[in-house]
N, C-alpha and C. Protein backbone atom coordinates (compact mmCIF):
# COMPACT_ATOMS: atom_id res chain seq x y z
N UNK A 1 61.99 3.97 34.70
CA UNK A 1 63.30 4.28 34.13
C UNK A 1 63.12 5.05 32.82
N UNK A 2 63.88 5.88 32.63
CA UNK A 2 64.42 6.64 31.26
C UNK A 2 65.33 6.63 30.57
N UNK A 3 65.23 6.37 29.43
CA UNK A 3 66.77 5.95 29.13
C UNK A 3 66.91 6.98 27.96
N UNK A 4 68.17 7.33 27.93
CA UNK A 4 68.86 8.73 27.16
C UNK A 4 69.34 8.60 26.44
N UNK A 5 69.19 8.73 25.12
CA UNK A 5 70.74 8.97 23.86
C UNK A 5 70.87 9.76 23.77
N UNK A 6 72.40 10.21 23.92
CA UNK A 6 72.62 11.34 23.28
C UNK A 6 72.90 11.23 21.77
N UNK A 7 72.45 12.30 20.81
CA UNK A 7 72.67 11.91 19.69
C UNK A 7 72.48 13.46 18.51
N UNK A 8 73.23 14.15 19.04
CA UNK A 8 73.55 15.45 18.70
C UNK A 8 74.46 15.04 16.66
N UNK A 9 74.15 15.58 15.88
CA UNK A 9 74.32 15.45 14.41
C UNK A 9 75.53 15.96 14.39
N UNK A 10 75.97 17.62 14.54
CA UNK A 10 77.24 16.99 14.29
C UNK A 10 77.97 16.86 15.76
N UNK A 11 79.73 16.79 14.63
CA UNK A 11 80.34 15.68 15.39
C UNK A 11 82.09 16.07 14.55
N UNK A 12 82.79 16.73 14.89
CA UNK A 12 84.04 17.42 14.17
C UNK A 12 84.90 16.38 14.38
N UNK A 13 85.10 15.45 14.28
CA UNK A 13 86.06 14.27 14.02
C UNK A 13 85.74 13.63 12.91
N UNK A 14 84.26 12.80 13.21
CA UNK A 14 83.71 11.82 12.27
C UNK A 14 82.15 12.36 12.14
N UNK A 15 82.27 13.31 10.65
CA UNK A 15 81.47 13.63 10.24
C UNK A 15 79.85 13.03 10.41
N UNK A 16 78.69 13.30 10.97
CA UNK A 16 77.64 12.50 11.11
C UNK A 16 78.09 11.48 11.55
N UNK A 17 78.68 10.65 12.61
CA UNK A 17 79.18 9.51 13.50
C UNK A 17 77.61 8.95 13.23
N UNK A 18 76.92 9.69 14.18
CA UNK A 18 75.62 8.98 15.04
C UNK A 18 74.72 8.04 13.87
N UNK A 19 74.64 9.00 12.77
CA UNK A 19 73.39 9.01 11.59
C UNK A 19 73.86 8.37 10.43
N UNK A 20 75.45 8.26 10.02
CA UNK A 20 75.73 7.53 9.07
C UNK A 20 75.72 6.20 8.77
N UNK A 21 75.99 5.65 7.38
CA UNK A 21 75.69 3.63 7.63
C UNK A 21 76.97 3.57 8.31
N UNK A 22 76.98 2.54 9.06
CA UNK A 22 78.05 2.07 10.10
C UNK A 22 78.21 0.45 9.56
N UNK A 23 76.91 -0.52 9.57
CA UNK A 23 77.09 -1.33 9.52
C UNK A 23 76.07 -2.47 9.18
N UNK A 24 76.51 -3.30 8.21
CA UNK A 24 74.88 -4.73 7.93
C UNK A 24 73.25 -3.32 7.98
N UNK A 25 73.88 -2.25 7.23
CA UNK A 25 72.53 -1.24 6.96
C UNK A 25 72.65 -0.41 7.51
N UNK A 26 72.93 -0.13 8.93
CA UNK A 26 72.77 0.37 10.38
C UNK A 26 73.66 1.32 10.63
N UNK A 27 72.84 2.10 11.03
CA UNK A 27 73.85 3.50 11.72
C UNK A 27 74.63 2.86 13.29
N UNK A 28 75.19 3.86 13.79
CA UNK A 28 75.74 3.90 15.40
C UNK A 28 74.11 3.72 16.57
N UNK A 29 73.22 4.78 15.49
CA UNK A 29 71.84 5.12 16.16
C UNK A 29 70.81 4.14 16.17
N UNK A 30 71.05 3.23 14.90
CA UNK A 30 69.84 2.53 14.81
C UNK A 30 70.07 1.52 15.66
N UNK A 31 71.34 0.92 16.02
CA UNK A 31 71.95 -0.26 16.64
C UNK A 31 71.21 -0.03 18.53
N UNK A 32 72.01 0.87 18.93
CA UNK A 32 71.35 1.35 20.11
C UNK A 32 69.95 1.54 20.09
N UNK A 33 69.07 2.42 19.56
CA UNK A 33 68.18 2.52 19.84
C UNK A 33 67.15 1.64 19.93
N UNK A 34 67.59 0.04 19.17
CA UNK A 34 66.73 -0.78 18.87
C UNK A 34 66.98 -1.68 19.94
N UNK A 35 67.83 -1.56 20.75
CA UNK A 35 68.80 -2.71 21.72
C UNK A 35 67.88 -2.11 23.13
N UNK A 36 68.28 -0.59 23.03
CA UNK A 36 67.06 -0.22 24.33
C UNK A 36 66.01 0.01 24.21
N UNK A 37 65.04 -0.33 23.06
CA UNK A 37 63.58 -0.18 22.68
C UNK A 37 62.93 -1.64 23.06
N UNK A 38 63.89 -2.66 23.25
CA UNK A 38 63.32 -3.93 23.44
C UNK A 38 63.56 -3.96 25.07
N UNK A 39 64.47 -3.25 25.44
CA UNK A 39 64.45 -3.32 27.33
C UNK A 39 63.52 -2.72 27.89
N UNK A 40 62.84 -1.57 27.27
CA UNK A 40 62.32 -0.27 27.90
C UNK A 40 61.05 -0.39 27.86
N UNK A 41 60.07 0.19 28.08
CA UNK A 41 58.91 0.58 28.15
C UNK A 41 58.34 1.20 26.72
N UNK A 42 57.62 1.18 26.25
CA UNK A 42 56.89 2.02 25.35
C UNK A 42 56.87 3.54 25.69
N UNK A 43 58.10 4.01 24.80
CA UNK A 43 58.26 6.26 24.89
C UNK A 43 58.74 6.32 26.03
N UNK A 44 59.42 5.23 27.02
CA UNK A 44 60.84 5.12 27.76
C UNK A 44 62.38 5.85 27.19
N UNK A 45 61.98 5.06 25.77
CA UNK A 45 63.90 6.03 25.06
C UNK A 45 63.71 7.21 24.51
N UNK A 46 64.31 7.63 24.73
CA UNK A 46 64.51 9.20 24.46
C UNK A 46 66.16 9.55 23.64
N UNK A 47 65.86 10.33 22.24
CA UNK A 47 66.49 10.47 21.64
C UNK A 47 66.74 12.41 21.91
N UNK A 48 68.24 12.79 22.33
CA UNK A 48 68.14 13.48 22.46
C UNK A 48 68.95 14.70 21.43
N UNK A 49 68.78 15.40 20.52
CA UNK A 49 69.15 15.96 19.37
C UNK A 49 68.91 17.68 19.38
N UNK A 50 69.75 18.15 18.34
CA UNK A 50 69.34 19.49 17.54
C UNK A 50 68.31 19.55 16.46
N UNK A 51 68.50 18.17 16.32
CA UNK A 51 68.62 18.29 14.48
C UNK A 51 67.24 17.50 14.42
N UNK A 52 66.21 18.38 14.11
CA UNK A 52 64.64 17.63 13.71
C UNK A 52 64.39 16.15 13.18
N UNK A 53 65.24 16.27 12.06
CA UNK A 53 65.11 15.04 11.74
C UNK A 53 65.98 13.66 12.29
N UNK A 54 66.43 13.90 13.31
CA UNK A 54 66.44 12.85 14.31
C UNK A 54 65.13 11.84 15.25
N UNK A 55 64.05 12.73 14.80
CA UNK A 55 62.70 12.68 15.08
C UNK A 55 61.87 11.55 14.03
N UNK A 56 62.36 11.62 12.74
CA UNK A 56 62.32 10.16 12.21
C UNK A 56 62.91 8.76 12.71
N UNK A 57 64.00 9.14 13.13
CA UNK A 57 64.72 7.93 13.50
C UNK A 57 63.81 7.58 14.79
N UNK A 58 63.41 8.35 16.02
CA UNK A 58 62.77 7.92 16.80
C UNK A 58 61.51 7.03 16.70
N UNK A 59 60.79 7.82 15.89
CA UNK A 59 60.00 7.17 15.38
C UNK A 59 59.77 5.99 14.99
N UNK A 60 61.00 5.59 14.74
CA UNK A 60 60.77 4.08 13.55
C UNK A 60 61.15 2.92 14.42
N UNK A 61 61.57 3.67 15.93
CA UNK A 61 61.76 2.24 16.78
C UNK A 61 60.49 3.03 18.19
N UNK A 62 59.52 3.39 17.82
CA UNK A 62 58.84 3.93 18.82
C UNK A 62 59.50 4.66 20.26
N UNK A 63 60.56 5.76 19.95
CA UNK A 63 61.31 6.03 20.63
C UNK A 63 60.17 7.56 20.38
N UNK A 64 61.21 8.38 21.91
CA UNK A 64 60.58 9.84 21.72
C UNK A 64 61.81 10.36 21.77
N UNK A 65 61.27 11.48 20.59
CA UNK A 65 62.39 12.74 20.48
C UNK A 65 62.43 13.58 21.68
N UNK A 66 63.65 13.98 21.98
CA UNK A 66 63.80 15.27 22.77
C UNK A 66 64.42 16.78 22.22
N UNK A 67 63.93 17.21 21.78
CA UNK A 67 64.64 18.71 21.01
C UNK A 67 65.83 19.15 22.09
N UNK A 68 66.67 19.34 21.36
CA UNK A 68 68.02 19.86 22.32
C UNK A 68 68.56 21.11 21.64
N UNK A 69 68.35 22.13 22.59
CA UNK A 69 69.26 23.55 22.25
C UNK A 69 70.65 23.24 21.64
N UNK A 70 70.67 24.25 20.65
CA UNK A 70 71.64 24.80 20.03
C UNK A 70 73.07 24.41 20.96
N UNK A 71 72.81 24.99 21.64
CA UNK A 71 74.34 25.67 22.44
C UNK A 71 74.46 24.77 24.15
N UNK A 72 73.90 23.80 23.59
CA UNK A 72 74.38 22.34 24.01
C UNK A 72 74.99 21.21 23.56
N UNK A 73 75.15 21.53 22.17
CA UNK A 73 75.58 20.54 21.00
C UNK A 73 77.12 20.95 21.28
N UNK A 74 77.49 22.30 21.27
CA UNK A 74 78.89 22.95 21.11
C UNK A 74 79.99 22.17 22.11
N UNK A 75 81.03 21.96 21.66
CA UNK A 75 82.29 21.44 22.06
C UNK A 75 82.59 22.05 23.40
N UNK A 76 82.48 23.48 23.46
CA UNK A 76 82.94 24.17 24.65
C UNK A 76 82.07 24.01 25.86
N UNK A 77 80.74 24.00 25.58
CA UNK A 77 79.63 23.85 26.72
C UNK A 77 80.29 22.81 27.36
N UNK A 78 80.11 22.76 28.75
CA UNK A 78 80.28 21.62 30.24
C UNK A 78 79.56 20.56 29.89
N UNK A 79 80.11 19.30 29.61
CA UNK A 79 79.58 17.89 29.64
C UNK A 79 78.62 17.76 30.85
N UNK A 80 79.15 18.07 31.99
CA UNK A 80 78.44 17.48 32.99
C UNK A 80 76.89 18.83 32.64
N UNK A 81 77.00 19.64 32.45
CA UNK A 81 75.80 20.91 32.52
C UNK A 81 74.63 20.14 31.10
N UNK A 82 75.47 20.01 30.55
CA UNK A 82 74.58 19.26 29.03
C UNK A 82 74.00 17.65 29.78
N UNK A 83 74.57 17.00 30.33
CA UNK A 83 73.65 16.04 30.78
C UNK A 83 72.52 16.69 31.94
N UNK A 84 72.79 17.70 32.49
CA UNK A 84 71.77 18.05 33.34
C UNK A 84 70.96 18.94 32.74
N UNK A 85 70.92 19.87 31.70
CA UNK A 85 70.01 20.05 31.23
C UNK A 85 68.46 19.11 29.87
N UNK A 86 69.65 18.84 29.47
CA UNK A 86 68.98 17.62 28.85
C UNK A 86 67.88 16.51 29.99
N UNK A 87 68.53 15.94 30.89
CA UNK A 87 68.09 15.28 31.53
C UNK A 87 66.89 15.96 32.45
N UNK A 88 66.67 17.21 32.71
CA UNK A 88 65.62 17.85 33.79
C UNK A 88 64.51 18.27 32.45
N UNK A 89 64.87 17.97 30.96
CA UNK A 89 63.26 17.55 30.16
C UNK A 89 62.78 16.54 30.33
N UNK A 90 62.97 15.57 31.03
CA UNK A 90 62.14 14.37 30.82
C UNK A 90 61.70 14.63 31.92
N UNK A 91 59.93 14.05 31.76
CA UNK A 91 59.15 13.79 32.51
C UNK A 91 58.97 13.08 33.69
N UNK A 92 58.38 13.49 34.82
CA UNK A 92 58.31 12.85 35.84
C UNK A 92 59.44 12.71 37.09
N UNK A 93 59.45 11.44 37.62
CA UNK A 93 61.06 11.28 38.47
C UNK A 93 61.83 10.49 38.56
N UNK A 94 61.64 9.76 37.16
CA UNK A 94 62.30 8.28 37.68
C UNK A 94 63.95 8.32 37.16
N UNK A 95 64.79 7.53 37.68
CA UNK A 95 65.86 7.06 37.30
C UNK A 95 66.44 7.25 36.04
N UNK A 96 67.46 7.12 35.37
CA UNK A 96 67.79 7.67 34.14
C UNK A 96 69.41 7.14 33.76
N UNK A 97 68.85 6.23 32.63
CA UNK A 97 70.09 5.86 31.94
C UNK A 97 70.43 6.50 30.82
N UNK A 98 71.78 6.90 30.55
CA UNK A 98 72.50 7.45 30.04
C UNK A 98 73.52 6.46 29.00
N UNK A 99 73.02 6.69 27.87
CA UNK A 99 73.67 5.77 26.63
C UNK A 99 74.51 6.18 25.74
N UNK A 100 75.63 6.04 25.41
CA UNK A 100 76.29 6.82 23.90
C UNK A 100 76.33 5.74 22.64
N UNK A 101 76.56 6.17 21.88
CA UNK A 101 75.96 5.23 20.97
C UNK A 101 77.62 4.80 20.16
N UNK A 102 78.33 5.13 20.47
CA UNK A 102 80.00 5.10 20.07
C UNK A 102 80.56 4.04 20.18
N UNK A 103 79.75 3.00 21.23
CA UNK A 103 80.57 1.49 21.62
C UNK A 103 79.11 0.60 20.98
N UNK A 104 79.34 0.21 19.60
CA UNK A 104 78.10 -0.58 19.20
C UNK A 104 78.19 -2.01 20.06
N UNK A 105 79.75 -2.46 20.73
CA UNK A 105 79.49 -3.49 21.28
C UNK A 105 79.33 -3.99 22.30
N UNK A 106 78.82 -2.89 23.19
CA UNK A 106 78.62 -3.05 24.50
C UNK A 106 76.47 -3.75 24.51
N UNK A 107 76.60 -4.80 25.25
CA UNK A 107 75.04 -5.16 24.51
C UNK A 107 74.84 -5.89 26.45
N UNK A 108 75.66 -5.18 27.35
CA UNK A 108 75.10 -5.46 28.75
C UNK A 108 74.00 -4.24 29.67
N UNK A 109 73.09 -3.30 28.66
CA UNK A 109 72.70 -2.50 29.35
C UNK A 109 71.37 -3.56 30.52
N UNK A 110 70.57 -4.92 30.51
CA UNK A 110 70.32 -5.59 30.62
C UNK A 110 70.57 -6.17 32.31
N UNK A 111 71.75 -6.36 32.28
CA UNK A 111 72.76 -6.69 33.51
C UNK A 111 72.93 -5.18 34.57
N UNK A 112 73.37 -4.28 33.17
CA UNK A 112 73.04 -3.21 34.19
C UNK A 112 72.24 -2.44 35.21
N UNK A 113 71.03 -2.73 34.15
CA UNK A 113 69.67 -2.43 34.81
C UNK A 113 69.44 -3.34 36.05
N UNK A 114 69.79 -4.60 36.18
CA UNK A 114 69.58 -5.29 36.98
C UNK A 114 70.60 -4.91 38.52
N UNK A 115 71.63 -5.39 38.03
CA UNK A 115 72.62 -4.75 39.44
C UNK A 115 72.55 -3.53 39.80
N UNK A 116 71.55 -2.45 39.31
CA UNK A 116 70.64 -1.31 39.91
C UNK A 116 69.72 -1.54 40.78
N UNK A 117 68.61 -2.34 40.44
CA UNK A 117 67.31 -2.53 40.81
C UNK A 117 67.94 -3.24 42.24
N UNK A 118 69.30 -4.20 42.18
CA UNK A 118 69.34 -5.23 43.14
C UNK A 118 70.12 -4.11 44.21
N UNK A 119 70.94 -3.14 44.06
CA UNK A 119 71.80 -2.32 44.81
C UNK A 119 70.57 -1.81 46.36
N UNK A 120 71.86 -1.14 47.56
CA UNK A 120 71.09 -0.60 48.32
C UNK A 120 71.17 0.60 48.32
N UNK A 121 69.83 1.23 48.11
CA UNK A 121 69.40 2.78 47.57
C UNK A 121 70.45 3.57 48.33
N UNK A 122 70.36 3.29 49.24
CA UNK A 122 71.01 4.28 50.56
C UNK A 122 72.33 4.56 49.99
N UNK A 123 73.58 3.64 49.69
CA UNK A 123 74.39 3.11 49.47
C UNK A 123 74.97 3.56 48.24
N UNK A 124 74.00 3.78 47.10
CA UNK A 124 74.41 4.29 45.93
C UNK A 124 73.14 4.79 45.01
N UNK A 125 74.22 6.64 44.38
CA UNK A 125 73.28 6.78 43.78
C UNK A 125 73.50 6.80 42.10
N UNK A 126 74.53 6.22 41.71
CA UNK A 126 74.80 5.71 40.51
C UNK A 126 75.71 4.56 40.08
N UNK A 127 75.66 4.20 38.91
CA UNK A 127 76.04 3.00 38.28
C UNK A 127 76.60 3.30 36.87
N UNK A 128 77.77 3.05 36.69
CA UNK A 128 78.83 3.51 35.88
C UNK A 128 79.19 2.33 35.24
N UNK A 129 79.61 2.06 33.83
CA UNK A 129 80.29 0.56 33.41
C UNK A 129 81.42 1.56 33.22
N UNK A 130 82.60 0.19 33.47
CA UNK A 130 84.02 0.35 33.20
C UNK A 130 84.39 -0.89 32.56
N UNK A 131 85.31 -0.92 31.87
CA UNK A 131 86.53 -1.76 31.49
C UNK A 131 87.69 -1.80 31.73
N UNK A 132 87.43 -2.94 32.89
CA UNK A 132 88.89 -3.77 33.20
C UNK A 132 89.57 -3.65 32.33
N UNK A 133 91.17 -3.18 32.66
CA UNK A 133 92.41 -3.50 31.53
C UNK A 133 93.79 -4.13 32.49
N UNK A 134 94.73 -4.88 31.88
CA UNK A 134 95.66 -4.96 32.56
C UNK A 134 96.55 -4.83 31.40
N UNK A 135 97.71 -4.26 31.50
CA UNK A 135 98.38 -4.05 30.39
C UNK A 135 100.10 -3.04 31.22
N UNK A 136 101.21 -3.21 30.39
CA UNK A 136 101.77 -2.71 30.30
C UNK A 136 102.03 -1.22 30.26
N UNK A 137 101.77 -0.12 31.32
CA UNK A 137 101.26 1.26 31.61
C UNK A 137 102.54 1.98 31.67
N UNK A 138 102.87 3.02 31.17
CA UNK A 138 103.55 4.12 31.45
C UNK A 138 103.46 5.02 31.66
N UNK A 139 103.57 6.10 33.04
CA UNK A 139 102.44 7.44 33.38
C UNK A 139 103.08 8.35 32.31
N UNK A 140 102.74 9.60 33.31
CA UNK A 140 103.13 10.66 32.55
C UNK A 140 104.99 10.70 32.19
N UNK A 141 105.33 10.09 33.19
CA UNK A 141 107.07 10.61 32.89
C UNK A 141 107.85 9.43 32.67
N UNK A 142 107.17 8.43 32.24
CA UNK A 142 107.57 7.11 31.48
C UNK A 142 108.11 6.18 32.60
N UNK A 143 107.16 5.86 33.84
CA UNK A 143 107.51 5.24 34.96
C UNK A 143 106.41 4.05 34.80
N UNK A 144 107.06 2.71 35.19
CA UNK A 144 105.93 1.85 34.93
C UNK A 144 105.08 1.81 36.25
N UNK A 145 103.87 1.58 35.71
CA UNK A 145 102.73 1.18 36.98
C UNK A 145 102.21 0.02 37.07
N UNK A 146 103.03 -0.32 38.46
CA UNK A 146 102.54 -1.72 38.72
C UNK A 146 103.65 -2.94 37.91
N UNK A 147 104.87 -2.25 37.38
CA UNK A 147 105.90 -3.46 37.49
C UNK A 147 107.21 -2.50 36.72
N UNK A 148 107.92 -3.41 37.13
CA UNK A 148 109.41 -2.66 36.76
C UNK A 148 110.20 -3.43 35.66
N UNK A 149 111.30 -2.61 35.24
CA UNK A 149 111.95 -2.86 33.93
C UNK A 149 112.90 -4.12 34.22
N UNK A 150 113.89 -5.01 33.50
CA UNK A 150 114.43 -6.15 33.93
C UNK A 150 114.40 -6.52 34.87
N UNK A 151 114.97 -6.69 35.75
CA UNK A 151 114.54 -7.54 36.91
C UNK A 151 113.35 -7.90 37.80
N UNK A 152 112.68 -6.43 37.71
CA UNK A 152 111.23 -6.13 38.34
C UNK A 152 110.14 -6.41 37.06
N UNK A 153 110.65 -7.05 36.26
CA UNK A 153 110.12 -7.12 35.32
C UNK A 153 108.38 -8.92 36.06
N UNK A 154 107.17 -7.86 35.70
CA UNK A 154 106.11 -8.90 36.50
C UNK A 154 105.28 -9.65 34.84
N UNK A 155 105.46 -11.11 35.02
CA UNK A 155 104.34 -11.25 34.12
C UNK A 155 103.05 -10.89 33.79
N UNK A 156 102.51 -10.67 32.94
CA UNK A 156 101.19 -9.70 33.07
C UNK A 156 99.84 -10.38 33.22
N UNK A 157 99.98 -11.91 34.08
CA UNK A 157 98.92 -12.10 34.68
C UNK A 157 99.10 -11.22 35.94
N UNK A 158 100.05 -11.20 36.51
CA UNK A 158 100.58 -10.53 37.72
C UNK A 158 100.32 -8.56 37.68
N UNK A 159 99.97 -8.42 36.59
CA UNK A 159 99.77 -6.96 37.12
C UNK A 159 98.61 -6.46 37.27
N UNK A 160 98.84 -5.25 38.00
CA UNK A 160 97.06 -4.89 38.44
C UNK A 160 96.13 -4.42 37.46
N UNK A 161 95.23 -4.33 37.87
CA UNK A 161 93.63 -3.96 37.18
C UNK A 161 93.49 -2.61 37.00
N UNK A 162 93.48 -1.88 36.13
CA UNK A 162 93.16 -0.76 36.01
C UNK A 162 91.37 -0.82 35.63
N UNK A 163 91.08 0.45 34.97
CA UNK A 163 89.87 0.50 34.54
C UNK A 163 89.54 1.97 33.76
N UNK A 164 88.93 1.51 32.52
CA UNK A 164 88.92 2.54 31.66
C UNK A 164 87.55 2.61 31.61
N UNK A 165 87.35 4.17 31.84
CA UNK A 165 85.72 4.83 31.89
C UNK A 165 85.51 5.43 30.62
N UNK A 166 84.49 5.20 29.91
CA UNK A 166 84.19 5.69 28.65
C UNK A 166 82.69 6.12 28.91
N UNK A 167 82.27 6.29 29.44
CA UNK A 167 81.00 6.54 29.79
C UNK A 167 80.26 6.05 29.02
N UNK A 168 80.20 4.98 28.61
CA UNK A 168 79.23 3.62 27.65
C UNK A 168 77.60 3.48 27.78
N UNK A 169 77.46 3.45 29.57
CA UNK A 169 76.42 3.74 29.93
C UNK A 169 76.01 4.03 31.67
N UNK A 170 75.61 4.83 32.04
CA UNK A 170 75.51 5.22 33.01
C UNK A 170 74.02 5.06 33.90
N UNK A 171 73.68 4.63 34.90
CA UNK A 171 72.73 4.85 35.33
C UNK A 171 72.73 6.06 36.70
N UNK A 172 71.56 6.46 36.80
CA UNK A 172 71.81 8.05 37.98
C UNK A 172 70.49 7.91 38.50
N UNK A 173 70.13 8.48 39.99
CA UNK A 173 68.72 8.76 40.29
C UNK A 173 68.80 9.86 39.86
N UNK A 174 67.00 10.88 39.73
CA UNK A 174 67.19 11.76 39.00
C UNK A 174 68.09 12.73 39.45
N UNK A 175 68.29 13.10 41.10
CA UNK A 175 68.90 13.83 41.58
C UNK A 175 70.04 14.21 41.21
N UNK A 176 70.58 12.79 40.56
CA UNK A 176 72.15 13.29 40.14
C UNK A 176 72.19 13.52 38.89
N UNK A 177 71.45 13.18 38.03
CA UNK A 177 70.85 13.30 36.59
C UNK A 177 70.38 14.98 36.30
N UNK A 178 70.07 15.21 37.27
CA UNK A 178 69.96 16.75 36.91
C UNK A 178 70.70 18.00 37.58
N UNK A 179 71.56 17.18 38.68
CA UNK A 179 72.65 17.66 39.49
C UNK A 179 74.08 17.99 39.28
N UNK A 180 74.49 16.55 38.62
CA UNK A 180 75.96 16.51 39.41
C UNK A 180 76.16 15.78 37.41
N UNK A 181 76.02 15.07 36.95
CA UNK A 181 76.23 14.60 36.34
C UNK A 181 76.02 12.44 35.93
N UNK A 182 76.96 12.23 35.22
CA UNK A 182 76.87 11.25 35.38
C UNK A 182 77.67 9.98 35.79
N UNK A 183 78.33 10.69 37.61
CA UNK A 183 79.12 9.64 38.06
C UNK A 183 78.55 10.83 39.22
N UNK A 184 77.77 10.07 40.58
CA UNK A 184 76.90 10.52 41.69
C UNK A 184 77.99 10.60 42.58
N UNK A 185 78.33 10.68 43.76
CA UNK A 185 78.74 10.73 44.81
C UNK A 185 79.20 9.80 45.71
N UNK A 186 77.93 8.78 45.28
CA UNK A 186 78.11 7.59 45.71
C UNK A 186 78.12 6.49 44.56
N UNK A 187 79.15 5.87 43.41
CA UNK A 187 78.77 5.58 42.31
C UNK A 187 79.47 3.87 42.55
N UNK A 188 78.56 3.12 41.91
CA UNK A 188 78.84 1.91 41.33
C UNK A 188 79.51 1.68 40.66
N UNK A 189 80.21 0.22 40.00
CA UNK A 189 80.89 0.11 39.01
C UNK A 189 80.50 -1.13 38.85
N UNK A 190 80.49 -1.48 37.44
CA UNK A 190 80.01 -1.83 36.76
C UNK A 190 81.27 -2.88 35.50
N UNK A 191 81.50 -4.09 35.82
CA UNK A 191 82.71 -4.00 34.64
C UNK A 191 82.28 -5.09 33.76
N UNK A 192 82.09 -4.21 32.56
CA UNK A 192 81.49 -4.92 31.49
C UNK A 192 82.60 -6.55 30.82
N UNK A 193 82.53 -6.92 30.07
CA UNK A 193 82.92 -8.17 29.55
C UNK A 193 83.25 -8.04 27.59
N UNK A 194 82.56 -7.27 27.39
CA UNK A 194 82.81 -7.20 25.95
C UNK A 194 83.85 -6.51 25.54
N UNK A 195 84.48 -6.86 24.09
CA UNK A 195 85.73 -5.82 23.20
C UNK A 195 85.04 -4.73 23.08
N UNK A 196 85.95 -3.59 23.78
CA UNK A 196 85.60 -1.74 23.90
C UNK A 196 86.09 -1.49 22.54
N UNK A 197 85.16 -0.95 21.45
CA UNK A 197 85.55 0.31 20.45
C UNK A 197 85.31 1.65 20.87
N UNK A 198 85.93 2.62 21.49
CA UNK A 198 84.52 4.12 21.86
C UNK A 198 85.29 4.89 20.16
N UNK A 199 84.34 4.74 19.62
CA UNK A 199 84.34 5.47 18.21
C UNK A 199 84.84 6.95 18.45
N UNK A 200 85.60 7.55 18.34
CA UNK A 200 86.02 8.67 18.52
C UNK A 200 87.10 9.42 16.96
N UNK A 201 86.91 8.34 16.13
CA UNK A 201 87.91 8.69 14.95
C UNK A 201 87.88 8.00 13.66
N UNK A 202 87.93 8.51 12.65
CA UNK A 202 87.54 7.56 11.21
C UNK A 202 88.01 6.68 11.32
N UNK A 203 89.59 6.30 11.88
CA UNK A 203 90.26 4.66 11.65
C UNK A 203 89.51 3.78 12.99
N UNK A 204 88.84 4.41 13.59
CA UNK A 204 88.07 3.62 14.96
C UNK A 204 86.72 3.21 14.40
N UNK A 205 86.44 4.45 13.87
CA UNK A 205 84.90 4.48 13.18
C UNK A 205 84.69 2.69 11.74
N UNK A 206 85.86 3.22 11.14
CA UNK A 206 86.07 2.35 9.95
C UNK A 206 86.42 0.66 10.43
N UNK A 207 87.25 0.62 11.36
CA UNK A 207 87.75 -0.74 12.14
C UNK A 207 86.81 -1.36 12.77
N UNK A 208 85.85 -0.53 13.87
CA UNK A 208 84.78 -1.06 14.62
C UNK A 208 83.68 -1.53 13.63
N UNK A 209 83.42 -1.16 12.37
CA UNK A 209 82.32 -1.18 11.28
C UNK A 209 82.86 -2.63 10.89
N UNK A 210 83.83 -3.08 10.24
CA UNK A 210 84.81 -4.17 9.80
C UNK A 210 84.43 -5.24 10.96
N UNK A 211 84.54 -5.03 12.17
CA UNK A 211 84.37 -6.35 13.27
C UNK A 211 83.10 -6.54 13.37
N UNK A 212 82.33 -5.71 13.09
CA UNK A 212 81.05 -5.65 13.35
C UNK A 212 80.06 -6.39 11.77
N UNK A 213 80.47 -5.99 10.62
CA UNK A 213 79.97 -7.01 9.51
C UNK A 213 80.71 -8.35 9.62
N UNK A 214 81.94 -9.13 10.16
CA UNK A 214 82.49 -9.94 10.13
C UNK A 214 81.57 -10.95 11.69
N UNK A 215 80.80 -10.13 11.97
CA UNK A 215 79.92 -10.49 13.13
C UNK A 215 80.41 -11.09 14.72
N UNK A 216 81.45 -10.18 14.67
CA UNK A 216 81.78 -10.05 15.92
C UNK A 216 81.07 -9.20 17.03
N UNK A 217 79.51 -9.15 16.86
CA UNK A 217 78.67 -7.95 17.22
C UNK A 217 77.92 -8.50 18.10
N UNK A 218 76.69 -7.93 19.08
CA UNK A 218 75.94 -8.24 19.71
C UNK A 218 74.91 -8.37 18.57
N UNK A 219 73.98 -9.52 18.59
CA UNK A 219 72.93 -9.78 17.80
C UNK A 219 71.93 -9.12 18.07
């Protein structure tokens, strides 16, 4: 297995997200990288960057750098093309997890790995976490989903399961890792258990930091 951060410097929302203190010392980066340095293999994680000195940080949890082009970092480039180029540098052929470092409290990559190894190959060629939600939904034209206004009105043990994809962490054989992206053809799901932050904004950035010194965190 290989396991991937992405961890590109900048970041036009929240200035340095990845590299800044976040929390009890700790960046977004140091949290992850140290969580999959204890699952992985020795020069298994792979830190994948522009910015050289991301190459320290690898270092200091025996991780390996991956140098990442310029004009893969950019907003406009194809998500799915940036995981496949990134992903066809690593060595060899094995399997490949895919990490963002935005949800410090997701701490099931563990479980994941496992309901991989246990899956039938044939059957699937990736593994996706989601988060279950049930909640009070309104689509696009303010119609409820999955229960109606006074009378149709459903208690909300009673309403259905949605599921929110944040791409937290992904597993792929390489095929789809350097193919298709990171949700295969044939994809798993995966539904995690922990409170979702996906850091995407200073008041997310600043709030998730707050739950996280108050030690509402994965240890």
């Amino acid at each position: 297995m290989k396991y991937v951060i992405p961890a590109k410097r900048s970041s036009s929302r929240v200035p340095d997200k990845n590299y800044r203190h976040f929390a009890q010392g700790k960046s977004l980066l140091d949290i992850l990288v140290a969580k999959l340095s204890r699952l992985a293999e020795p020069g298994e994680v792979y830190l994948s960057s522009e910015d050289e000195s991301a190459r320290q940080l690898a270092d200091k949890y025996g991780a390996t750098f991956l140098p990442r082009a310029k004009h893969l970092t950019e907003n406009s480039y194809p998500f799915q093309s940036v995981v496949n180029e990134v992903c066809k540098q690593l060595p060899d052929d094995d399997d490949v997890m895919w990490c963002h470092a935005t949800d410090p409290f997701f701490d099931e990559h563990e479980a994941v790995l496992t309901a991989w190894q246990d899956r039938d190959p044939a059957a699937s060629d990736s593994i996706v976490v989601v988060y279950p939600m049930r909640d009070y939904l309104l689509d696009g034209n303010f119609n409820p989903m999955g229960f109606g206004f006074g009378s149709w009105h459903r208690p909300s043990q009673e309403l259905p399961t949605f599921y929110q994809l944040g791409f937290t962490c992904s597993i792929m054989t390489r095929h789809v890792a350097t193919h298709l992206g990171l949700v295969g053809a044939q994809p798993m799901w995966y539904q995690a258990t922990n409170l979702t932050i996906d850091i995407d904004t200073q008041a997310q950035f600043d709030f998730a930091a707050r739950l996280y010194e108050l030690g509402d965190a994965p240890s």
